[in-house]
PDB file of N, CA and C in Angstrom:
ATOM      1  N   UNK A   1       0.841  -1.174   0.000  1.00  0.00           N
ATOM      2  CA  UNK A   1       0.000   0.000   0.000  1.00  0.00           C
ATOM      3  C   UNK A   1       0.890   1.242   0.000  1.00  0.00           C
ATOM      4  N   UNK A   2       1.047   1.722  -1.138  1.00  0.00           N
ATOM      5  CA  UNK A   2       2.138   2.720  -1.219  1.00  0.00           C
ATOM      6  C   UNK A   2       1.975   3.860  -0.870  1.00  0.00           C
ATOM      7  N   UNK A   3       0.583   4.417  -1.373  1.00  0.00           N
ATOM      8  CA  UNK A   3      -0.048   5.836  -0.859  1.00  0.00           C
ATOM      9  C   UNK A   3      -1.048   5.550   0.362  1.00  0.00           C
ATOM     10  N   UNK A   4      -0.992   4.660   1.712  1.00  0.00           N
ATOM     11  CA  UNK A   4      -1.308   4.993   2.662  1.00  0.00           C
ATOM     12  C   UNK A   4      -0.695   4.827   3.880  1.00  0.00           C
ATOM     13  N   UNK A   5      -0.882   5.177   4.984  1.00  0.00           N
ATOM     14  CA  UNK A   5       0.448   4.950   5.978  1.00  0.00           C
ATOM     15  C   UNK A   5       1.447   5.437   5.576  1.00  0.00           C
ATOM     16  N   UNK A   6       2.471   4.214   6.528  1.00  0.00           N
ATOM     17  CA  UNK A   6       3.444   4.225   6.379  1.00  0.00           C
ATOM     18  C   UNK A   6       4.102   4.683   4.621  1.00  0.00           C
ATOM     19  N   UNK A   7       3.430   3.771   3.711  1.00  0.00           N
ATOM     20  CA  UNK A   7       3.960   4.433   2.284  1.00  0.00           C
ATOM     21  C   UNK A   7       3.619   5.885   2.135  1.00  0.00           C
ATOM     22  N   UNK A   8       2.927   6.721   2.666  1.00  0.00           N
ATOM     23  CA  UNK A   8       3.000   8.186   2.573  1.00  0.00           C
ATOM     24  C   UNK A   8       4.382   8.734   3.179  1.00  0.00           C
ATOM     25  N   UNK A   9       4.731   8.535   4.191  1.00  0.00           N
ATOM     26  CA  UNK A   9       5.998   8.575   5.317  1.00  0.00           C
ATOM     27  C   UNK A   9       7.129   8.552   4.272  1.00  0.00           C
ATOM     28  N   UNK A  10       6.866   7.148   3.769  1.00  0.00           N
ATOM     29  CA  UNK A  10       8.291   6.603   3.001  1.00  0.00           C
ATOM     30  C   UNK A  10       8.746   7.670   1.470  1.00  0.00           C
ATOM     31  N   UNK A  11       7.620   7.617   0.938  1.00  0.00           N
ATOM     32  CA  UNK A  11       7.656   8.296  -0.121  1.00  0.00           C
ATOM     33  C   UNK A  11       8.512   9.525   0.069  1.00  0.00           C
ATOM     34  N   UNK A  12       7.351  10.455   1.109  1.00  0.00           N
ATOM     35  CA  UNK A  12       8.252  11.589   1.215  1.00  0.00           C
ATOM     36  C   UNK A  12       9.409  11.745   2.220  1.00  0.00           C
ATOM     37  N   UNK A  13      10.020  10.535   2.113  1.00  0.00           N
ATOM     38  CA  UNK A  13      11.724  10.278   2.810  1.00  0.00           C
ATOM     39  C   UNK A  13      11.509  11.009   4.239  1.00  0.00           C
ATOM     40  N   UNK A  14      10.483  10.443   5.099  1.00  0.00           N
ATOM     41  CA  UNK A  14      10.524  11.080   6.325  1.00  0.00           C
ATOM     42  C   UNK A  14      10.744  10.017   7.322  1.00  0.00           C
ATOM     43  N   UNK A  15      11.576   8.618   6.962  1.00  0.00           N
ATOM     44  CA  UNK A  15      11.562   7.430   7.744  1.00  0.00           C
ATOM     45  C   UNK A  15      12.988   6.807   7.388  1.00  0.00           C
ATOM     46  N   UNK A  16      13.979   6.675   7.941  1.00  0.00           N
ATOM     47  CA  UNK A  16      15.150   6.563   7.881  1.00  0.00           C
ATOM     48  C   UNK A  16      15.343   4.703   8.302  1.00  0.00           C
ATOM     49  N   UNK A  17      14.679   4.704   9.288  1.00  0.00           N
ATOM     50  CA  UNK A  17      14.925   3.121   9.972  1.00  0.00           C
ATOM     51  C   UNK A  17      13.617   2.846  10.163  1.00  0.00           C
ATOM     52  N   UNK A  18      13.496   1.647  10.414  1.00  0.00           N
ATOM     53  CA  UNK A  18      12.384   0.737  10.860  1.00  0.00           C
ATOM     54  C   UNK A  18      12.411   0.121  11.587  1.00  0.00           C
ATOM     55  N   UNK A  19      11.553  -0.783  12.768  1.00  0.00           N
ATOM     56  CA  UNK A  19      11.982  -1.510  13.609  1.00  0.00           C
ATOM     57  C   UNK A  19      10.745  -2.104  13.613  1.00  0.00           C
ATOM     58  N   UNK A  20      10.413  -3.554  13.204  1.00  0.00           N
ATOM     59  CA  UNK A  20       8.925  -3.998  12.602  1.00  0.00           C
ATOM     60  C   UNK A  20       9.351  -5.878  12.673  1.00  0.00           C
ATOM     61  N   UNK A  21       7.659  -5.773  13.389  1.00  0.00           N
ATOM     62  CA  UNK A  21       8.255  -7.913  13.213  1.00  0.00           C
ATOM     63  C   UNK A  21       7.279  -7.969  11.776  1.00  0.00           C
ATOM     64  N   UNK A  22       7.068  -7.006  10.875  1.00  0.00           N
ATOM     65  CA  UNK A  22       6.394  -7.932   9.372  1.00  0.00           C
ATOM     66  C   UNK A  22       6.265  -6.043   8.695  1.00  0.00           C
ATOM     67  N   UNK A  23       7.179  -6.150   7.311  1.00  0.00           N
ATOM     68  CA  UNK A  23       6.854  -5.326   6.916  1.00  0.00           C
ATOM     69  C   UNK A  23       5.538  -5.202   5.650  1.00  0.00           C
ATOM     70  N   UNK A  24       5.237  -6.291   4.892  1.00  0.00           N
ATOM     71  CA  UNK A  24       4.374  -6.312   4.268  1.00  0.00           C
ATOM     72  C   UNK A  24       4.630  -6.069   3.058  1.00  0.00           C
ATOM     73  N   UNK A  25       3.683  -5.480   2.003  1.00  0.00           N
ATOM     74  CA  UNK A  25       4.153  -5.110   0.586  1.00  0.00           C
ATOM     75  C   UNK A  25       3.740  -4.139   0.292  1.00  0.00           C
ATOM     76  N   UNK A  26       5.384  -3.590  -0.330  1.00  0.00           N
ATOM     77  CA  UNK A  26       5.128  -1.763  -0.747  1.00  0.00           C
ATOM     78  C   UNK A  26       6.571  -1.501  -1.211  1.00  0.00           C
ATOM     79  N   UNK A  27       6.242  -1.554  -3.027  1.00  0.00           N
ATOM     80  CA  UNK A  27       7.068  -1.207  -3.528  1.00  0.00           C
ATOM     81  C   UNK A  27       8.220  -0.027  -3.542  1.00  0.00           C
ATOM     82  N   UNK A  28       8.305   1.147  -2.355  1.00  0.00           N
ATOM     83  CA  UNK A  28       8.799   2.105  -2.221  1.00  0.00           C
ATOM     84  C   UNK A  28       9.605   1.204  -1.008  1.00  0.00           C
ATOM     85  N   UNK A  29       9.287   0.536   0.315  1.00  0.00           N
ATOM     86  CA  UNK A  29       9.884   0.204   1.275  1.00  0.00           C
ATOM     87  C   UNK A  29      11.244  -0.888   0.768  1.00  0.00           C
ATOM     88  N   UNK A  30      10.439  -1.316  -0.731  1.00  0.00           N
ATOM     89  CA  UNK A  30      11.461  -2.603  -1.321  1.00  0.00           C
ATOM     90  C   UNK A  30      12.577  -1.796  -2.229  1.00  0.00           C
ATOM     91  N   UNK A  31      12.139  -1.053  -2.694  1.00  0.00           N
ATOM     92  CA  UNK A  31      12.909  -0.078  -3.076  1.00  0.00           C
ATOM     93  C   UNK A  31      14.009   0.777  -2.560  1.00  0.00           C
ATOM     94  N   UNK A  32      13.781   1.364  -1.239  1.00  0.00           N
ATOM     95  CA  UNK A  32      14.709   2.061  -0.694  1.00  0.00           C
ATOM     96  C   UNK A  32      15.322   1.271   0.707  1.00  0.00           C
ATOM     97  N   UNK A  33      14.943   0.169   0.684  1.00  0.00           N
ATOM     98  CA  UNK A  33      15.551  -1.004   1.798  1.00  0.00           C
ATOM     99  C   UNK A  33      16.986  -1.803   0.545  1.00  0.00           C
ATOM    100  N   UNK A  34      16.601  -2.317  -0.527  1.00  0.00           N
ATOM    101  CA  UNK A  34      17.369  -2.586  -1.263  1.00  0.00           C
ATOM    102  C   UNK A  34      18.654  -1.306  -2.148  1.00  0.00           C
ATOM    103  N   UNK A  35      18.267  -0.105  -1.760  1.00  0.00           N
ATOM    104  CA  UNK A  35      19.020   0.341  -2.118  1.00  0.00           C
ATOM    105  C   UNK A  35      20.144   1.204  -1.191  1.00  0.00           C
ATOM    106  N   UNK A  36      19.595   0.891  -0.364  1.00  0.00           N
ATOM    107  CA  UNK A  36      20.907   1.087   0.795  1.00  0.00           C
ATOM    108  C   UNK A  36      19.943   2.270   1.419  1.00  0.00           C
ATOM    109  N   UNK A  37      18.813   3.134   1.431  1.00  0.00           N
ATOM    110  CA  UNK A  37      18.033   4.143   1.966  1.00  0.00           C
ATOM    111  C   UNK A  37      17.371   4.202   3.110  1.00  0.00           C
ATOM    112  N   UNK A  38      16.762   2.914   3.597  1.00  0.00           N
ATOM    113  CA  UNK A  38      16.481   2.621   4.721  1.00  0.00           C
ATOM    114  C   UNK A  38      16.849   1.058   5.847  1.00  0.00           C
ATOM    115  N   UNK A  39      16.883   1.635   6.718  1.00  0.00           N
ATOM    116  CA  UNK A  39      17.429   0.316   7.467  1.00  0.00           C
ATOM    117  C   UNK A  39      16.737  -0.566   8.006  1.00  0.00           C
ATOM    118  N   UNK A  40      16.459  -1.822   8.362  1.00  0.00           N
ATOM    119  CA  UNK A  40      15.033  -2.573   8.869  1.00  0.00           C
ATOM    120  C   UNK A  40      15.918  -3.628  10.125  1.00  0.00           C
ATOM    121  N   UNK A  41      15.168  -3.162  11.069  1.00  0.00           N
ATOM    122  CA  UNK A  41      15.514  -3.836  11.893  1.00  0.00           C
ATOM    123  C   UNK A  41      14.201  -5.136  12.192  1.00  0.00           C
ATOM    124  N   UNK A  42      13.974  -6.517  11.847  1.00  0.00           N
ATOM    125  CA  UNK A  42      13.345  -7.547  11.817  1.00  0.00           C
ATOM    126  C   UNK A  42      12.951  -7.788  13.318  1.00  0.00           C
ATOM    127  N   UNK A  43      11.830  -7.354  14.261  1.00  0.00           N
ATOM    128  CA  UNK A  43      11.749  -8.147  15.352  1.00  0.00           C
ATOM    129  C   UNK A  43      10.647  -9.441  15.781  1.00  0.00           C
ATOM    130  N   UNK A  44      10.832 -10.091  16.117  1.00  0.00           N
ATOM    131  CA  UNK A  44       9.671 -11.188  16.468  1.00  0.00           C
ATOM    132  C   UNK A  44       8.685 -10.562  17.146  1.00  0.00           C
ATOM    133  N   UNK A  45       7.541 -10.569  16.717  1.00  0.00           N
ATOM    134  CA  UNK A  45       6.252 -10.086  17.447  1.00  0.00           C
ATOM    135  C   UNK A  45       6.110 -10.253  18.817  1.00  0.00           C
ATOM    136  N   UNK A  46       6.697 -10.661  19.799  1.00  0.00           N
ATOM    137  CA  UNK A  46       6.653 -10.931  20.941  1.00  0.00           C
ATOM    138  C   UNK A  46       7.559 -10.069  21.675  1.00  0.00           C
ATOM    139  N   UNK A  47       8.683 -10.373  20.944  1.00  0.00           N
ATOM    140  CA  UNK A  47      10.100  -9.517  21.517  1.00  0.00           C
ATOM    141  C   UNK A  47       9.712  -7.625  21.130  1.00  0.00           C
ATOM    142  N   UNK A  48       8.997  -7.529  20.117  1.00  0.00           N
ATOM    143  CA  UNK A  48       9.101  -6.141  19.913  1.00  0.00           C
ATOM    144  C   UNK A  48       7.964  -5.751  21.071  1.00  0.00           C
ATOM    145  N   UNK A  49       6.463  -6.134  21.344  1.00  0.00           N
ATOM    146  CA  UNK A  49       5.807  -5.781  22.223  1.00  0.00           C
ATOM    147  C   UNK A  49       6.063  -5.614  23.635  1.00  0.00           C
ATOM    148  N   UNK A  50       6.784  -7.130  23.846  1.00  0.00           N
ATOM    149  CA  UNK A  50       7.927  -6.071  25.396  1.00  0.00           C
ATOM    150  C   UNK A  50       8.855  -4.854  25.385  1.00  0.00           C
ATOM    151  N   UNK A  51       9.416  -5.159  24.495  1.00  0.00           N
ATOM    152  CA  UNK A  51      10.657  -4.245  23.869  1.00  0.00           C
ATOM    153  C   UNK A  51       9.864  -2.857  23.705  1.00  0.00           C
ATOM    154  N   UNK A  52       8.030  -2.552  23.796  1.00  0.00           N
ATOM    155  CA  UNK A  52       7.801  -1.449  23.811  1.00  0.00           C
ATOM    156  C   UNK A  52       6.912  -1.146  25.495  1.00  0.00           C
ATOM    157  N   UNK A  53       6.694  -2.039  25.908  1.00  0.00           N
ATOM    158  CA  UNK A  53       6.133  -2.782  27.245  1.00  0.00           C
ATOM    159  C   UNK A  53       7.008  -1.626  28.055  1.00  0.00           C
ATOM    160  N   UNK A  54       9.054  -2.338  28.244  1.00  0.00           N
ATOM    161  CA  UNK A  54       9.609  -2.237  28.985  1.00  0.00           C
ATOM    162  C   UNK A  54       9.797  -0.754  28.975  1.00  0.00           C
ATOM    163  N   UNK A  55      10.294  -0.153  27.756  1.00  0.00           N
ATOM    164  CA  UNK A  55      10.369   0.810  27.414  1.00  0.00           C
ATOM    165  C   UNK A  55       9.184   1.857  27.623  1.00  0.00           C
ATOM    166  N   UNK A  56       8.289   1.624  27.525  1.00  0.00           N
ATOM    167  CA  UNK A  56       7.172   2.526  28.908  1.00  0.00           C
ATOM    168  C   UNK A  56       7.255   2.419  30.298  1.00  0.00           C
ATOM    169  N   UNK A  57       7.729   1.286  30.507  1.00  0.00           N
ATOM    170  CA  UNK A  57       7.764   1.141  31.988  1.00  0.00           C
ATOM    171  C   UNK A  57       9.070   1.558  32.696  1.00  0.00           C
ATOM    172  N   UNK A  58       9.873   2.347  31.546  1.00  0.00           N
ATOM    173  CA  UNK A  58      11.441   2.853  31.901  1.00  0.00           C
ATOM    174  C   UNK A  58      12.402   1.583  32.356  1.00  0.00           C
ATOM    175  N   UNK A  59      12.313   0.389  31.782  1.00  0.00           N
ATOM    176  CA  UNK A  59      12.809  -0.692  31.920  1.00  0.00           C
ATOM    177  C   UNK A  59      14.201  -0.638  31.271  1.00  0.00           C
ATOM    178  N   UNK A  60      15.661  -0.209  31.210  1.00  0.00           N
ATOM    179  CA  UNK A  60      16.068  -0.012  29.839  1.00  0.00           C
ATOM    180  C   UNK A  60      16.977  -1.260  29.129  1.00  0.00           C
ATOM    181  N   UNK A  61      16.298  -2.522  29.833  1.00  0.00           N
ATOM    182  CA  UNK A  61      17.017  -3.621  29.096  1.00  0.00           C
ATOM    183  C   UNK A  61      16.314  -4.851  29.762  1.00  0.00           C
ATOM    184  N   UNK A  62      16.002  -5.967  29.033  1.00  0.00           N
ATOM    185  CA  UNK A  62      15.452  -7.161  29.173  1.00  0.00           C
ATOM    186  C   UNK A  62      15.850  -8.112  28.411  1.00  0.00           C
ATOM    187  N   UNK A  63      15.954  -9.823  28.716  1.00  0.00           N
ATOM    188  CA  UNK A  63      16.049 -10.826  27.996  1.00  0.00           C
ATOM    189  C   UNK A  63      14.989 -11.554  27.618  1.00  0.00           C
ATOM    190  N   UNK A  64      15.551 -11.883  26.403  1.00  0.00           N
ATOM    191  CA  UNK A  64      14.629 -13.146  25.544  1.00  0.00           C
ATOM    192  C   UNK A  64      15.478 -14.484  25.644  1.00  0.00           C
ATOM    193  N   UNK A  65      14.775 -15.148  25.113  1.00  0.00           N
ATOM    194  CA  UNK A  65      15.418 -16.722  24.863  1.00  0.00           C
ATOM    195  C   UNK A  65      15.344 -16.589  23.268  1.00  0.00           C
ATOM    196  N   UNK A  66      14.495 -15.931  22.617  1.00  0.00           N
ATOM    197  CA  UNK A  66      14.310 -16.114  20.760  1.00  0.00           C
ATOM    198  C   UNK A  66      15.891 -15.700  20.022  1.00  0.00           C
ATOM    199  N   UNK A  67      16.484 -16.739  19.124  1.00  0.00           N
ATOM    200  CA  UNK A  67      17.290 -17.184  18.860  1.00  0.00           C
ATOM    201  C   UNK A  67      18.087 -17.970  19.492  1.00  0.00           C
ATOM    202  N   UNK A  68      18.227 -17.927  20.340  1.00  0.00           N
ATOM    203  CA  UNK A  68      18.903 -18.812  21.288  1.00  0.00           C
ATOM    204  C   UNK A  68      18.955 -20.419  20.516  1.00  0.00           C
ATOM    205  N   UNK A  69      20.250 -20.856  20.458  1.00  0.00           N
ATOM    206  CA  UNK A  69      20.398 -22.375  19.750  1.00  0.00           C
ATOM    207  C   UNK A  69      20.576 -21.985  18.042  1.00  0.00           C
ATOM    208  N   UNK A  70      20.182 -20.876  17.531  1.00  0.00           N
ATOM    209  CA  UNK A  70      19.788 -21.049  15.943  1.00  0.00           C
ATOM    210  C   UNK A  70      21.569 -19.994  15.176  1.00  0.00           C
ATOM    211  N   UNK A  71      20.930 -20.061  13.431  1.00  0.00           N
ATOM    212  CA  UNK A  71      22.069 -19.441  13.320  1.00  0.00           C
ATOM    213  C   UNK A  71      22.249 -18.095  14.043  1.00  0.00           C
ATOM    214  N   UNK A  72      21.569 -17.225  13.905  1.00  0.00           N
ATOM    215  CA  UNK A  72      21.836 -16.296  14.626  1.00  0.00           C
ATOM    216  C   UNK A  72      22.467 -15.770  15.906  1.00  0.00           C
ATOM    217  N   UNK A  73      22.566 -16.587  16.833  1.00  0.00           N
ATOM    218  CA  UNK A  73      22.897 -16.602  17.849  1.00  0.00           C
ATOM    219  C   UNK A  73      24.471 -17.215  17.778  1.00  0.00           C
ATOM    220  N   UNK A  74      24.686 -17.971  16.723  1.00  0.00           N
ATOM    221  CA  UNK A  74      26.081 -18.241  16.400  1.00  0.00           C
ATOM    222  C   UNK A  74      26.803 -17.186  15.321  1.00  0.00           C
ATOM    223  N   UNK A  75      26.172 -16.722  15.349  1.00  0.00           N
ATOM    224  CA  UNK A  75      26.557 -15.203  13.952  1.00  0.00           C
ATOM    225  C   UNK A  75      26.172 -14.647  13.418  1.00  0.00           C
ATOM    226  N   UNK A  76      25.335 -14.973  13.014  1.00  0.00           N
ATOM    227  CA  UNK A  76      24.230 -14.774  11.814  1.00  0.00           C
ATOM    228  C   UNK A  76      24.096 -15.554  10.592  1.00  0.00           C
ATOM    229  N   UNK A  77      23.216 -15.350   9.910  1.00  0.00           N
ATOM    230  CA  UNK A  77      23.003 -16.192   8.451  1.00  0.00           C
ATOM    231  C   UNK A  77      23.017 -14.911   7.512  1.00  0.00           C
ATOM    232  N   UNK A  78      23.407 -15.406   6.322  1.00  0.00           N
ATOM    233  CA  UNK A  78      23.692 -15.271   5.316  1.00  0.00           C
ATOM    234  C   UNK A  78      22.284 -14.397   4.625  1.00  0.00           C
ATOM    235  N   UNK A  79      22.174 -13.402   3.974  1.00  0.00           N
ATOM    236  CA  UNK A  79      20.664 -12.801   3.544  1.00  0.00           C
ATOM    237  C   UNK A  79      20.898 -12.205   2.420  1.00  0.00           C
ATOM    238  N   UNK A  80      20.652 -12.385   1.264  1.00  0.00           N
ATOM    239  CA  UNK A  80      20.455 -11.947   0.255  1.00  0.00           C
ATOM    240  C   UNK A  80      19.477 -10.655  -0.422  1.00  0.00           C
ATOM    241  N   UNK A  81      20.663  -9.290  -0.592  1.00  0.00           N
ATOM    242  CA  UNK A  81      19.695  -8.341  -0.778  1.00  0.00           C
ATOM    243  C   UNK A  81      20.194  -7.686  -2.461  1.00  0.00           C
ATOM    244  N   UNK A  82      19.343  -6.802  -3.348  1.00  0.00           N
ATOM    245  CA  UNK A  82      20.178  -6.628  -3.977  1.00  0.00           C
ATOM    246  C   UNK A  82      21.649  -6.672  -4.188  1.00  0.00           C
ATOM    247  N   UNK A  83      22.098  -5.481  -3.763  1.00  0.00           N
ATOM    248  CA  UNK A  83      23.794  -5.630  -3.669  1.00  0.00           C
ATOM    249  C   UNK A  83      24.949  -6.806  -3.165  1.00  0.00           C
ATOM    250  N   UNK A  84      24.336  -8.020  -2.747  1.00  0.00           N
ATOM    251  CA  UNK A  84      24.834  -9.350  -2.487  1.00  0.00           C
ATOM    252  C   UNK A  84      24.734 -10.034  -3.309  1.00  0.00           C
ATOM    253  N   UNK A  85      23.269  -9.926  -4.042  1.00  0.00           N
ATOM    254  CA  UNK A  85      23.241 -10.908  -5.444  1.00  0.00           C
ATOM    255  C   UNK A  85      23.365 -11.052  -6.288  1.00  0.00           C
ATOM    256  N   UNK A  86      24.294  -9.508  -6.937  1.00  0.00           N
ATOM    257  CA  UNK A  86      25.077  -9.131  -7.534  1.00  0.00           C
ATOM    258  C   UNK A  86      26.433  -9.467  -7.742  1.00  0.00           C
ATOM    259  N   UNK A  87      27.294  -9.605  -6.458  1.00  0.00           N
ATOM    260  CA  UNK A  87      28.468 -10.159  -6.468  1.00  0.00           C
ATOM    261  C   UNK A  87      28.791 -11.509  -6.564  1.00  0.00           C
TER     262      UNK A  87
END
């Protein structure tokens, strides 16, 4: 949805980062995420709702168990974005 929400925001370059457990579809967000314009930080729906929980409650740090055991937690995995699938 390009011309509502968030795609109004994006369009007129007033959103630099993101911090979202599902961004959805919108050719401007795929656009300026792949081109190096905006940054997306991926959170699990659970972890981001505390993560805004704590952060009202002046909490300024909490643990999860999510990743724990997987690649991520050993480094990360490998993600394919434009400029990777190129080289």
């Amino acid at each position: 949805m390009d011309d509502w929400g968030l795609g109004i925001l994006l369009g007129d370059k007033l959103i630099r980062r993101i911090v979202a457990s599902y961004v959805g579809e919108n050719r401007e967000f795929e656009r300026q995420y792949l081109s190096g314009e905006l940054e997306v930080e991926l959170t699990p729906q659970g972890t981001l709702a505390e993560k805004m929980r704590a952060g009202g409650a002046g909490i300024a740090a909490f643990y999860t168990r999510t990743g724990v055991g997987t690649q991520v937690a050993d480094g990360g995995c490998r993600c394919a974005t434009a400029t990777t699938a190129r080289s």
